[in-house]
PDB file of N, CA and C in Angstrom:
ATOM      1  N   UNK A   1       0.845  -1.176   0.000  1.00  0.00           N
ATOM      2  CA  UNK A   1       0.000   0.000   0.000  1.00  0.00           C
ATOM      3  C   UNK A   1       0.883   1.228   0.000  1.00  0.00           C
ATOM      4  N   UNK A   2       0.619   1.803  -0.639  1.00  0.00           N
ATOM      5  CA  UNK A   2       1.550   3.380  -1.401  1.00  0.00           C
ATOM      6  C   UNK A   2       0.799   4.675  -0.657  1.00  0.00           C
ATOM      7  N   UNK A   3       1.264   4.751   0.010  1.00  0.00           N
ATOM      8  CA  UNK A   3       0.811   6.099   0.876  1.00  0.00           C
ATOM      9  C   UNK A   3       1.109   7.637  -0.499  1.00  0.00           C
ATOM     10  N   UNK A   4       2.033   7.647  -1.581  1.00  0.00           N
ATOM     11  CA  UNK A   4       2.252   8.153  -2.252  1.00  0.00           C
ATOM     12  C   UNK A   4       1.056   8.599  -3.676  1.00  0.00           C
ATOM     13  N   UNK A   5       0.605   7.447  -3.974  1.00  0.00           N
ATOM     14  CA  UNK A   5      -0.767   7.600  -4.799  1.00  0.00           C
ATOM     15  C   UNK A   5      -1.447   8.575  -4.333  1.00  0.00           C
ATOM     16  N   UNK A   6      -1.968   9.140  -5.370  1.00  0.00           N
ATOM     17  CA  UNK A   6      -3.068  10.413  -5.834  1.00  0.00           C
ATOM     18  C   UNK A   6      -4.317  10.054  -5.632  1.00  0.00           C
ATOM     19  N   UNK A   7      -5.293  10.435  -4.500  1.00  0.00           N
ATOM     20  CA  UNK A   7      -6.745  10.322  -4.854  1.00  0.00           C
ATOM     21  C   UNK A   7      -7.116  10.583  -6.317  1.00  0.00           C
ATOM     22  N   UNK A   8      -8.364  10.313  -6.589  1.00  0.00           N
ATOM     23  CA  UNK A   8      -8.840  10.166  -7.846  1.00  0.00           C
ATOM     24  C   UNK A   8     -10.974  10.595  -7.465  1.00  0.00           C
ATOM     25  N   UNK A   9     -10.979  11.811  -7.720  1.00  0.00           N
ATOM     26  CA  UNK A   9     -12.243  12.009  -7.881  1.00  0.00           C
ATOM     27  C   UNK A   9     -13.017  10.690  -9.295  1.00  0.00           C
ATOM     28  N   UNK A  10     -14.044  10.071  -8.763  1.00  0.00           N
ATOM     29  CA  UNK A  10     -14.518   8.630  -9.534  1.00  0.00           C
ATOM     30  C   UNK A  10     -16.010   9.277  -9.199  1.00  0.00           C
ATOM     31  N   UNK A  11     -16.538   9.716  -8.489  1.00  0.00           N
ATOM     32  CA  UNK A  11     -18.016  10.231  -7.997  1.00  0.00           C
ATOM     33  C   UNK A  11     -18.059   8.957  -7.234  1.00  0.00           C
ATOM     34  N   UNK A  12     -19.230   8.770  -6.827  1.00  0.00           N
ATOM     35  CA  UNK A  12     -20.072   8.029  -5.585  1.00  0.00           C
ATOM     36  C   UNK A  12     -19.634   6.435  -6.490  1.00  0.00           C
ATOM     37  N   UNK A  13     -18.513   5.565  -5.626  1.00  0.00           N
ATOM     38  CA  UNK A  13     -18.963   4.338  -6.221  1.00  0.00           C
ATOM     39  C   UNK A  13     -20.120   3.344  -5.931  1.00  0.00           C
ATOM     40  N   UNK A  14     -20.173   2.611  -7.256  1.00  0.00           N
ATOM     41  CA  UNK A  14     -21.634   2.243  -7.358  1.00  0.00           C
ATOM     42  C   UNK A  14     -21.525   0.235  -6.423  1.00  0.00           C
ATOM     43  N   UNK A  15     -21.697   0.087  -5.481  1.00  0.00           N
ATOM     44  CA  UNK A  15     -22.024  -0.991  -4.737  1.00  0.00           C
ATOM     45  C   UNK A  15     -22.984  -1.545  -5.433  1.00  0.00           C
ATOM     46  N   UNK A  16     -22.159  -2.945  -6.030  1.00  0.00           N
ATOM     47  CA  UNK A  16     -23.444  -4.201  -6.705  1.00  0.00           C
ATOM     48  C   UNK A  16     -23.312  -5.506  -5.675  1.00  0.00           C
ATOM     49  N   UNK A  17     -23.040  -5.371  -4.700  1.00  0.00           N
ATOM     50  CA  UNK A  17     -23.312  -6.342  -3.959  1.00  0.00           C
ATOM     51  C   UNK A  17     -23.939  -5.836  -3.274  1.00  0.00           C
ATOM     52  N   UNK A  18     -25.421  -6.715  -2.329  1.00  0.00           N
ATOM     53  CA  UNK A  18     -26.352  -6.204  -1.642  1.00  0.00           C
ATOM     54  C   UNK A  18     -25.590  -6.193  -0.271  1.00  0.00           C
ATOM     55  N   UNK A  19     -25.040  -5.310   0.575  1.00  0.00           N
ATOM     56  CA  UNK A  19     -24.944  -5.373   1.514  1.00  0.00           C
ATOM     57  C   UNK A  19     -25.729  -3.969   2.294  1.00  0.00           C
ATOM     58  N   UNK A  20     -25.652  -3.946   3.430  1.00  0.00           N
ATOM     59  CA  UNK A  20     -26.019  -3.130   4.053  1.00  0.00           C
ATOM     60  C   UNK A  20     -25.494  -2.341   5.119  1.00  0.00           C
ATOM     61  N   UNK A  21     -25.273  -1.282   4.008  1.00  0.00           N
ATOM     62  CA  UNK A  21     -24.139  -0.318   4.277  1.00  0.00           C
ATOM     63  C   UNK A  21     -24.416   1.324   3.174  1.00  0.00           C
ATOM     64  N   UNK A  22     -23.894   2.267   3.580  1.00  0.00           N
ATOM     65  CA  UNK A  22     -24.107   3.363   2.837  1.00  0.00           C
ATOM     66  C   UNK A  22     -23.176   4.265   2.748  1.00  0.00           C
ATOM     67  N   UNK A  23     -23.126   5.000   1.602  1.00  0.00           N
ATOM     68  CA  UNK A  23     -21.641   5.846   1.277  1.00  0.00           C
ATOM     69  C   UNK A  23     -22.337   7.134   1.553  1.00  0.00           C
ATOM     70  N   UNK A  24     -21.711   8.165   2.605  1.00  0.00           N
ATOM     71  CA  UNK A  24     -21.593   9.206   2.483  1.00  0.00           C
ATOM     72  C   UNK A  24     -20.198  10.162   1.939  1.00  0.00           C
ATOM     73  N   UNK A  25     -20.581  11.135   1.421  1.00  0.00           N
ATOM     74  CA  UNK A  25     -19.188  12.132   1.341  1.00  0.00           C
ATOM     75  C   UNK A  25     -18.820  12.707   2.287  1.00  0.00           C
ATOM     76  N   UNK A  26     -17.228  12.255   2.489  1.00  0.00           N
ATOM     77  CA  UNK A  26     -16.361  12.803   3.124  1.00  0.00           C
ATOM     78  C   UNK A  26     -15.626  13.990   3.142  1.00  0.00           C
ATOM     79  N   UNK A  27     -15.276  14.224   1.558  1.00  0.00           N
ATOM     80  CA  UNK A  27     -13.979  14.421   1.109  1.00  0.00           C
ATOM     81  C   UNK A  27     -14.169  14.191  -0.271  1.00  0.00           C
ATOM     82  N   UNK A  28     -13.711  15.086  -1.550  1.00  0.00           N
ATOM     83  CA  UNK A  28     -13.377  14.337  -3.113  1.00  0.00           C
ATOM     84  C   UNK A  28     -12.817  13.319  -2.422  1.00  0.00           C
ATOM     85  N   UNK A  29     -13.128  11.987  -3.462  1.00  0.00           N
ATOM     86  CA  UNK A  29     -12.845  10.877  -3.653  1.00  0.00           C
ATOM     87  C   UNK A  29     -12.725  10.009  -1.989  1.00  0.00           C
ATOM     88  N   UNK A  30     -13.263  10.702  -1.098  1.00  0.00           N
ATOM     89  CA  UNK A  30     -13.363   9.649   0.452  1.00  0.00           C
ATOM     90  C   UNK A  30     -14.975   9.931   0.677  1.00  0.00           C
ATOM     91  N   UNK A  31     -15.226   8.419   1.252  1.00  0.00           N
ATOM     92  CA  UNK A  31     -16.585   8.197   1.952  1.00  0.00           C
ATOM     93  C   UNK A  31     -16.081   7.824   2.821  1.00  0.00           C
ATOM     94  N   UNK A  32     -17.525   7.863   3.661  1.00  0.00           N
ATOM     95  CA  UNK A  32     -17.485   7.249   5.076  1.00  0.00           C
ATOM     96  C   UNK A  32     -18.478   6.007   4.744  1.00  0.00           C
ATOM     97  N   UNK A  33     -18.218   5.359   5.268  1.00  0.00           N
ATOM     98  CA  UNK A  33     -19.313   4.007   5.275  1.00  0.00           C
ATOM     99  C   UNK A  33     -19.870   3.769   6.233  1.00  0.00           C
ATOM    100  N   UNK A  34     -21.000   3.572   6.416  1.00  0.00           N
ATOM    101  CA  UNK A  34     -22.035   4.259   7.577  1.00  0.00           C
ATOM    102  C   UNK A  34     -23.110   2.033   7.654  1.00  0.00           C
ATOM    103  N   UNK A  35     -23.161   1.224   8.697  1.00  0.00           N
ATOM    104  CA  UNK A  35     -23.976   0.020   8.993  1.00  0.00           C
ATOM    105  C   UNK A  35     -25.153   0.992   8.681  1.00  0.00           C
ATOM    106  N   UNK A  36     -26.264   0.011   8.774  1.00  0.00           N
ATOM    107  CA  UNK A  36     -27.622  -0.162   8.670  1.00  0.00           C
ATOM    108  C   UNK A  36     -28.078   0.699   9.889  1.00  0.00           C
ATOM    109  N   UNK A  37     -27.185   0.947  10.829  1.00  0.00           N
ATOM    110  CA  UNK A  37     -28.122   2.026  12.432  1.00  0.00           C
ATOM    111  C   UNK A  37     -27.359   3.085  11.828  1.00  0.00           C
ATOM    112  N   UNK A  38     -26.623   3.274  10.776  1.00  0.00           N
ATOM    113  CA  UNK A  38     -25.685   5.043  10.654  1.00  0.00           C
ATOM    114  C   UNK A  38     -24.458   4.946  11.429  1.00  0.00           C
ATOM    115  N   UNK A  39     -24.180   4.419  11.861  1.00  0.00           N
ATOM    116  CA  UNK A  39     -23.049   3.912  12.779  1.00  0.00           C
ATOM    117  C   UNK A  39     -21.413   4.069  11.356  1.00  0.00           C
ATOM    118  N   UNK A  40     -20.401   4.739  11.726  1.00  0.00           N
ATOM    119  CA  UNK A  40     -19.574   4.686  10.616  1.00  0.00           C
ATOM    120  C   UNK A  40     -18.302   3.680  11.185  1.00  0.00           C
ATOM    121  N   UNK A  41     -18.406   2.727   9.769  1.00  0.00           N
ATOM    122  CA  UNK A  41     -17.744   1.376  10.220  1.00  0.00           C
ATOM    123  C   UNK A  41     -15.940   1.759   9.517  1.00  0.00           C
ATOM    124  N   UNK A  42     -16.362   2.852   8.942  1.00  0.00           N
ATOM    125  CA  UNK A  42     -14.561   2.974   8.035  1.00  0.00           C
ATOM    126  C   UNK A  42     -14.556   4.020   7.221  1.00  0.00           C
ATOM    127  N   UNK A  43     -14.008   4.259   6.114  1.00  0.00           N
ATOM    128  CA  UNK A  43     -13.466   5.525   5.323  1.00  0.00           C
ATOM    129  C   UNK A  43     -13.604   4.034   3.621  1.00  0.00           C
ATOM    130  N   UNK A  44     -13.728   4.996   2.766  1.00  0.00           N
ATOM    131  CA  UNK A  44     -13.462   4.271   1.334  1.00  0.00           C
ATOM    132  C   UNK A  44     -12.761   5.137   1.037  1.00  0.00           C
ATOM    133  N   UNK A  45     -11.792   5.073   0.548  1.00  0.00           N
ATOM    134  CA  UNK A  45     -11.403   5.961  -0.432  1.00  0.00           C
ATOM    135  C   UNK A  45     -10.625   5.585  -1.938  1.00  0.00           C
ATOM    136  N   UNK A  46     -10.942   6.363  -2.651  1.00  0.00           N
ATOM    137  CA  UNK A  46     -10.790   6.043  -4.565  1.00  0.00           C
ATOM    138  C   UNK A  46      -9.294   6.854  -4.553  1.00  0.00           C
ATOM    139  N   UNK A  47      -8.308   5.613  -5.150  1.00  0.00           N
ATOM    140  CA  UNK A  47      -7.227   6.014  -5.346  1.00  0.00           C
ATOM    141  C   UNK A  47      -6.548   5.839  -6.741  1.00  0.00           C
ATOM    142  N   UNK A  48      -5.679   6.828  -7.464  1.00  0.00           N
ATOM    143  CA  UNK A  48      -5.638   6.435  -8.836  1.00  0.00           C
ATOM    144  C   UNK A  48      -4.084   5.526  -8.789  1.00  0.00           C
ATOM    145  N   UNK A  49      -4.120   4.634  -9.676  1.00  0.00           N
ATOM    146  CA  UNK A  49      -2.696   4.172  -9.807  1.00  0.00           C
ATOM    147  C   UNK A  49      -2.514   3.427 -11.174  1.00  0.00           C
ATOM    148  N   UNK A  50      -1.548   2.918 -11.295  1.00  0.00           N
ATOM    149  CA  UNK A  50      -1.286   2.368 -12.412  1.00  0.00           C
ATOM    150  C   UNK A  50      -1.797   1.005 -12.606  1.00  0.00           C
ATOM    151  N   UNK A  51      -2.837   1.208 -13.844  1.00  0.00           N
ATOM    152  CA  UNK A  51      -3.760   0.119 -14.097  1.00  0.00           C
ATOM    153  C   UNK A  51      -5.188   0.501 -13.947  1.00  0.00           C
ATOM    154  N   UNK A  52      -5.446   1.724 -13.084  1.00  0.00           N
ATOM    155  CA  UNK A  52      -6.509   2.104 -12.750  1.00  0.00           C
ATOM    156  C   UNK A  52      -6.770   2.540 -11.121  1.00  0.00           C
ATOM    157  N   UNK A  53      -8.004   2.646 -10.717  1.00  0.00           N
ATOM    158  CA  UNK A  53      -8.668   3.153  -9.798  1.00  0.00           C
ATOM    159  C   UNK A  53      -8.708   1.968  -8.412  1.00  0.00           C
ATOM    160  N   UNK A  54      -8.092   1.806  -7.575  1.00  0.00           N
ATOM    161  CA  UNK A  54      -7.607   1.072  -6.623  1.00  0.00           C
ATOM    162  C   UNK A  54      -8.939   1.866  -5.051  1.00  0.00           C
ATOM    163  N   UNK A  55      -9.412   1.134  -4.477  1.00  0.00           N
ATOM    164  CA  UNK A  55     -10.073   1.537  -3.267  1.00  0.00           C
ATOM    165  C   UNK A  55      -9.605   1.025  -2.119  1.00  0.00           C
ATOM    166  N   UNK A  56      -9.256   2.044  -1.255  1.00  0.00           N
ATOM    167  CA  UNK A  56      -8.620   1.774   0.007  1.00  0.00           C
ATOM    168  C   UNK A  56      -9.708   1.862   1.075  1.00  0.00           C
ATOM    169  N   UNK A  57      -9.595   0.643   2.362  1.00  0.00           N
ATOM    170  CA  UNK A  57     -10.322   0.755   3.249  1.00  0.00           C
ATOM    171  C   UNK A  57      -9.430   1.362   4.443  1.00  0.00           C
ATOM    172  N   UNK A  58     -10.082   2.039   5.191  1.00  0.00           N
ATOM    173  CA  UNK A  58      -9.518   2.514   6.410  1.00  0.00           C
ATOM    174  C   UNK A  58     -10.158   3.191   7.401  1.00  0.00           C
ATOM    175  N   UNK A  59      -9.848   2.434   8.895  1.00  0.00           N
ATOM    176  CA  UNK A  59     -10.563   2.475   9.989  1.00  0.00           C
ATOM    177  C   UNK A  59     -10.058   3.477  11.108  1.00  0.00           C
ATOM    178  N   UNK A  60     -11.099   3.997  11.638  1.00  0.00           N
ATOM    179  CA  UNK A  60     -10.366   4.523  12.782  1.00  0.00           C
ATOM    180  C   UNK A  60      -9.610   4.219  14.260  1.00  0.00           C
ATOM    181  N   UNK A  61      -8.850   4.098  14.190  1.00  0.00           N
ATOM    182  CA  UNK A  61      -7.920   3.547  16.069  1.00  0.00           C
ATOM    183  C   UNK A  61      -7.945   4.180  16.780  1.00  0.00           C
ATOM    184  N   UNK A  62      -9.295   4.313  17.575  1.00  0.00           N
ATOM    185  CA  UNK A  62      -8.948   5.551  19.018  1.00  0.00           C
ATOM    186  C   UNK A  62      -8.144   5.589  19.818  1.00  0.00           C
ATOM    187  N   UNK A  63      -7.089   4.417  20.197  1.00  0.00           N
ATOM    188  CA  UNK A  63      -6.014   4.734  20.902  1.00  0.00           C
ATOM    189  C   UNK A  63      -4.569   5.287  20.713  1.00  0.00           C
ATOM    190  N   UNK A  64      -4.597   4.971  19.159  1.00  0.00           N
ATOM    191  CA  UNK A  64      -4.174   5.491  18.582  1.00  0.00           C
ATOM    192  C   UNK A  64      -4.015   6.856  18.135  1.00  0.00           C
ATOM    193  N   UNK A  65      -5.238   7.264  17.768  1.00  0.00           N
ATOM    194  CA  UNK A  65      -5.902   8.793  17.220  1.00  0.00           C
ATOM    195  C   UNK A  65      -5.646   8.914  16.093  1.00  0.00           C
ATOM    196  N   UNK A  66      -5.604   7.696  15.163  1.00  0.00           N
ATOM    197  CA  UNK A  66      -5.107   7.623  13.660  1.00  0.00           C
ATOM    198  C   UNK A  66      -6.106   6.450  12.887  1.00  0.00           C
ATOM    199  N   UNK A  67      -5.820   6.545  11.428  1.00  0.00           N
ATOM    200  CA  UNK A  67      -6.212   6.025  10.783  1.00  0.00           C
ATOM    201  C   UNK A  67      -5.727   4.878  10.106  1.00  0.00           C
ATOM    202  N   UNK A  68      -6.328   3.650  10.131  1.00  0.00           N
ATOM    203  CA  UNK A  68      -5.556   2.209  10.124  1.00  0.00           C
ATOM    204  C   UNK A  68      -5.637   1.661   8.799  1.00  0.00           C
ATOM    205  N   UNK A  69      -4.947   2.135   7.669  1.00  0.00           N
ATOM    206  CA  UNK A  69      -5.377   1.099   6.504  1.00  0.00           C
ATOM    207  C   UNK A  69      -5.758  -0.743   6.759  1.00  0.00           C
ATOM    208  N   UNK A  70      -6.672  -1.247   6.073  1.00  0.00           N
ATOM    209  CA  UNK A  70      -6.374  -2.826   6.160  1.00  0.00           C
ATOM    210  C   UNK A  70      -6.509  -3.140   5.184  1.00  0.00           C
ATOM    211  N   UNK A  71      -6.338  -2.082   3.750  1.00  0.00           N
ATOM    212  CA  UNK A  71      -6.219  -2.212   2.141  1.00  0.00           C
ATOM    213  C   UNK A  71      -5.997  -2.059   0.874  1.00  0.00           C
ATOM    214  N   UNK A  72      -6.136  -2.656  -0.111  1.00  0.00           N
ATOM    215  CA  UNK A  72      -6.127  -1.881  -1.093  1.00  0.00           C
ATOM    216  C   UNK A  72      -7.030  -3.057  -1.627  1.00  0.00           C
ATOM    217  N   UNK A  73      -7.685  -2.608  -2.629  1.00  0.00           N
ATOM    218  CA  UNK A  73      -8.761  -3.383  -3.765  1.00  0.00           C
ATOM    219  C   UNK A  73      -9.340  -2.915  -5.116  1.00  0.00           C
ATOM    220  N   UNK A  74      -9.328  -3.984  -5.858  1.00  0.00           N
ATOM    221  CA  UNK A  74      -9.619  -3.548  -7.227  1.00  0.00           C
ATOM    222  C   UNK A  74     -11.173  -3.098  -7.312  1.00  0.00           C
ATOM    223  N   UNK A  75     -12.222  -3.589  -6.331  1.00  0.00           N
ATOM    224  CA  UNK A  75     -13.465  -3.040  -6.363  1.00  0.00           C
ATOM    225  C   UNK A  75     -13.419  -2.585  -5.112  1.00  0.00           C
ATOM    226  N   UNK A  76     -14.555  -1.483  -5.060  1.00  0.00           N
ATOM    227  CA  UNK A  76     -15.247  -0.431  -3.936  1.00  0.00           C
ATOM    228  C   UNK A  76     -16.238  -1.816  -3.184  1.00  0.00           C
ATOM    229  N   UNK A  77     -16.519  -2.718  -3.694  1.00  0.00           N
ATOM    230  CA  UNK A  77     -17.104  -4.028  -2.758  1.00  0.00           C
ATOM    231  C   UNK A  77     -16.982  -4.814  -1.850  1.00  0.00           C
ATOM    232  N   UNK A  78     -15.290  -5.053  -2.682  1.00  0.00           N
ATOM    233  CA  UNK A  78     -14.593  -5.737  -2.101  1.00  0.00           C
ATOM    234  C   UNK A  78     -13.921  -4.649  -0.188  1.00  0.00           C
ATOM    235  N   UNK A  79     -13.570  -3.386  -1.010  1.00  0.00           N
ATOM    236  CA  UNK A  79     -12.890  -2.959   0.504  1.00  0.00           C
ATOM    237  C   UNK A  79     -13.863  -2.267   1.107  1.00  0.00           C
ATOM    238  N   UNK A  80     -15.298  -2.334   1.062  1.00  0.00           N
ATOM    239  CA  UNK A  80     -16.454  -2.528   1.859  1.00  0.00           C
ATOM    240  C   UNK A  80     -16.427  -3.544   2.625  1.00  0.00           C
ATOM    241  N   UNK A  81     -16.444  -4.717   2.208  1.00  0.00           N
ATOM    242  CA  UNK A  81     -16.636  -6.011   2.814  1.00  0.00           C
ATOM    243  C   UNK A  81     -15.681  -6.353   3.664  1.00  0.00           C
ATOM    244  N   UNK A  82     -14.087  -5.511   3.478  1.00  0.00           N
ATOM    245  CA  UNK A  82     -12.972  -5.400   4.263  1.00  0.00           C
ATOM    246  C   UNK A  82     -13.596  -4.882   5.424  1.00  0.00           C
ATOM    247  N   UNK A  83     -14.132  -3.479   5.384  1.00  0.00           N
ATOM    248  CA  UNK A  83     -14.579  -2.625   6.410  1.00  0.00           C
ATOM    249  C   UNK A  83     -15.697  -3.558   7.718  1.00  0.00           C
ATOM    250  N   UNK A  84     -16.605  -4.017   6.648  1.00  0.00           N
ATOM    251  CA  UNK A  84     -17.824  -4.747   7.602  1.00  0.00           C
ATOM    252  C   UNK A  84     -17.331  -5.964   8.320  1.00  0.00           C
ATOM    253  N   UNK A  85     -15.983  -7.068   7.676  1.00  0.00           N
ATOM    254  CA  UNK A  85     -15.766  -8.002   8.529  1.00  0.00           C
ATOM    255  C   UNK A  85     -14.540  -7.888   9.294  1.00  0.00           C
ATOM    256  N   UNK A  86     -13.635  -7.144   9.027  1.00  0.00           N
ATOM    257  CA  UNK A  86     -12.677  -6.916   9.693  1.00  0.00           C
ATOM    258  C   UNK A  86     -12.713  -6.387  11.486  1.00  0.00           C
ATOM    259  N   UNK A  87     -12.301  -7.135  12.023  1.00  0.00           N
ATOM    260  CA  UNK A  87     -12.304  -6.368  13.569  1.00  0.00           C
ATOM    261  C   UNK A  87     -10.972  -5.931  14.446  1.00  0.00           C
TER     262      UNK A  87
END
């Protein structure tokens, strides 16, 4: 994971797997991903790189006071599904 890559404004990605979960705007090219009570489970964010548009998941660490990547992925589905099962 390349801390160096360029966000990439992509607009709202489009989730084709039914899960239950919702993208708000953060930020060009960052959401927040919000469970089924509104509850925010992580960050998406659309990153550009070579080959294309890469989506990073990343959580917040309160003891930390930082932000925890646990990704990179070729679909916005896939590092959703990072966000919802990861603990």
């Amino acid at each position: 994971m390349s801390s160096t890559a360029e966000t990439y404004d992509v607009g709202v990605p489009r989730l084709t797997r039914s899960t239950p979960v919702r993208l708000a705007p953060a930020a060009p090219a960052l959401w927040r991903v919000l469970d089924k009570t509104g509850k925010v489970i992580g960050h998406l964010q659309a990153v550009s790189q070579r080959g294309g548009v890469r989506y990073r998941a990343r959580r917040f660490h309160p003891a930390s006071r930082a932000f925890r990547e646990l990704g990179e992925f070729w679909t916005a589905d896939d590092a959703v599904e990072c966000l919802r099962f990861a603990s």
